[in-house]
Protein backbone atom coordinates (compact mmCIF):
# COMPACT_ATOMS: atom_id res chain seq x y z
CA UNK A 1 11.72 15.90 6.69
CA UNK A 2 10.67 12.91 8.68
CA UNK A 3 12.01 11.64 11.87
CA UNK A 4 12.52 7.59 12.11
CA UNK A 5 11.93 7.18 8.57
CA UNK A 6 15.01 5.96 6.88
CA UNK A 7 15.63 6.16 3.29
CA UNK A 8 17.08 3.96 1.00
CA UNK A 9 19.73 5.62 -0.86
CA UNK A 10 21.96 2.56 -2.15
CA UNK A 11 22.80 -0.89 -2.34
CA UNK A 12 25.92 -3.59 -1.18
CA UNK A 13 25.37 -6.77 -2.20
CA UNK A 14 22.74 -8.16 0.04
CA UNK A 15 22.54 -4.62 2.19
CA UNK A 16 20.68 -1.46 2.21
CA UNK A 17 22.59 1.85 3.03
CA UNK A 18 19.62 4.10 4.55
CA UNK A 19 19.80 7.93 5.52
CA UNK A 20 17.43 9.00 8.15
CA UNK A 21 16.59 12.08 10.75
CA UNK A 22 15.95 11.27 13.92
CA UNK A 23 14.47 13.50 16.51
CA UNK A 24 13.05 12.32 20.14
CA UNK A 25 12.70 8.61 21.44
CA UNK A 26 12.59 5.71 19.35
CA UNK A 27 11.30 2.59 20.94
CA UNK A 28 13.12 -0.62 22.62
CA UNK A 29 13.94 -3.10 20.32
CA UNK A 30 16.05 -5.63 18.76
CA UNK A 31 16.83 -7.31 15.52
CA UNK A 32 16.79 -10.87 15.88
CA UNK A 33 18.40 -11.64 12.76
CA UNK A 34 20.41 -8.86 11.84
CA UNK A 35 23.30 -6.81 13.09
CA UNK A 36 22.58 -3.15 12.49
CA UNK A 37 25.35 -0.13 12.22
CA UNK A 38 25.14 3.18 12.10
CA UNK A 39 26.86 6.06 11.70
CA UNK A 40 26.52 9.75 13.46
CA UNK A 41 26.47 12.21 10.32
CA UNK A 42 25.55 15.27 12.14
CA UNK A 43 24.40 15.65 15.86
CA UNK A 44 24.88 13.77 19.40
CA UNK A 45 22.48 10.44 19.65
CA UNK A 46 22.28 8.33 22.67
CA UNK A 47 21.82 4.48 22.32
CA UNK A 48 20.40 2.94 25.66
CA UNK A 49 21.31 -0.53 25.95
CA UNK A 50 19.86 -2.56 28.79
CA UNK A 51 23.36 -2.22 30.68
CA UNK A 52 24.59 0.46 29.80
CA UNK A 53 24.06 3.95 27.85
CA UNK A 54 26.31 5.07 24.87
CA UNK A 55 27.08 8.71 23.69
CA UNK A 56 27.61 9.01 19.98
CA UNK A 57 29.06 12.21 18.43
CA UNK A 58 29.14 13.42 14.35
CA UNK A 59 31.60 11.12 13.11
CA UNK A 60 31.19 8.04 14.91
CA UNK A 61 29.96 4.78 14.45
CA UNK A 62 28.24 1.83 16.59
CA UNK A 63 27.25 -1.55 15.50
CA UNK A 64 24.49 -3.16 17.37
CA UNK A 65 24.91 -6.95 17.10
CA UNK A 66 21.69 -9.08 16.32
CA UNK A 67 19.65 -9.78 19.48
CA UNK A 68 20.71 -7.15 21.82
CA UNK A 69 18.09 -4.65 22.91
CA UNK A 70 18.23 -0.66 22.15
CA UNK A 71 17.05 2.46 22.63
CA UNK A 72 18.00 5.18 20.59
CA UNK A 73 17.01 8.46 21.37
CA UNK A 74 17.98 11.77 19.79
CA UNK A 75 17.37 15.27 22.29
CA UNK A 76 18.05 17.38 19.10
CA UNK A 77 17.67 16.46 15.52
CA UNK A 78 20.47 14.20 14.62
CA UNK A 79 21.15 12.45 11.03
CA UNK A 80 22.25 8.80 10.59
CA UNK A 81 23.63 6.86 7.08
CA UNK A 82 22.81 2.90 8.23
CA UNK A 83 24.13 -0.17 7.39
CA UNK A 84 21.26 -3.05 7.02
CA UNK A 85 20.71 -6.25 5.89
CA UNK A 86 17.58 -5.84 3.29
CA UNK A 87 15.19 -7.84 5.46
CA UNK A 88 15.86 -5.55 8.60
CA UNK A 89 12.88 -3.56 10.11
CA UNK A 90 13.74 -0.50 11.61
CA UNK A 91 11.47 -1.56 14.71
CA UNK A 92 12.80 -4.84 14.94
CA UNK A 93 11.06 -7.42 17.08
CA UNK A 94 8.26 -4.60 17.49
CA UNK A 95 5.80 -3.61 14.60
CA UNK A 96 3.63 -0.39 15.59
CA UNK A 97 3.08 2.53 14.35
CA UNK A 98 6.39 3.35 13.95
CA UNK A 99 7.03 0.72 12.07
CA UNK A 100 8.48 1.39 8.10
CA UNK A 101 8.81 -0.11 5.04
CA UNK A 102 11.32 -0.06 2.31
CA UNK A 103 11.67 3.74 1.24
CA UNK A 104 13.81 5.10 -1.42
CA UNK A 105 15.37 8.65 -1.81
């Protein structure tokens, strides 16, 4: 029942695959490191890149390649399954108080 808190639900080989709820405006950031990719499970979520914007419906999937800055940002609650290396931070280059650790369902 919280938003921008992913959950570890499983394991492939050196990758997490997390389940999360997001709802609102994440915060601009990028994984250095790390390509991240996620899919739309249920719900519309916007990813703001710096040149451009990208509309993602239930059923689709994006991945973000390592070093490129995003937004995401969610105008109605929206669930996610992602794709992560284990050393990935879901805030990236940022650590604040949105910042998570390693969770598990």
């Amino acid at each position: 029942d919280e938003y921008w808190s992913p959950r570890i639900v499983g394991e492939i080989n050196d990758s997490y695959v997390k389940l999360a709820k997001l709802k609102g405006s994440f915060v601009w950031h990028r994984h250095e490191q790390e390509d991240e990719c996620l899919v739309v499970l249920q719900g519309q979520l916007l990813i703001k890149l710096r040149d451009r914007d990208i509309e993602l419906e239930s059923g689709e999937m994006l991945i973000i390649p390592m070093g490129v800055d995003h937004l995401p940002i969610a105008r109605e609650e929206v669930h996610v399954m992602l794709l992560e290396r284990k050393t990935t931070v879901n805030t990236g280059n940022v650590l604040n108080e949105m910042t998570v650790g390693d969770r598990w369902i």
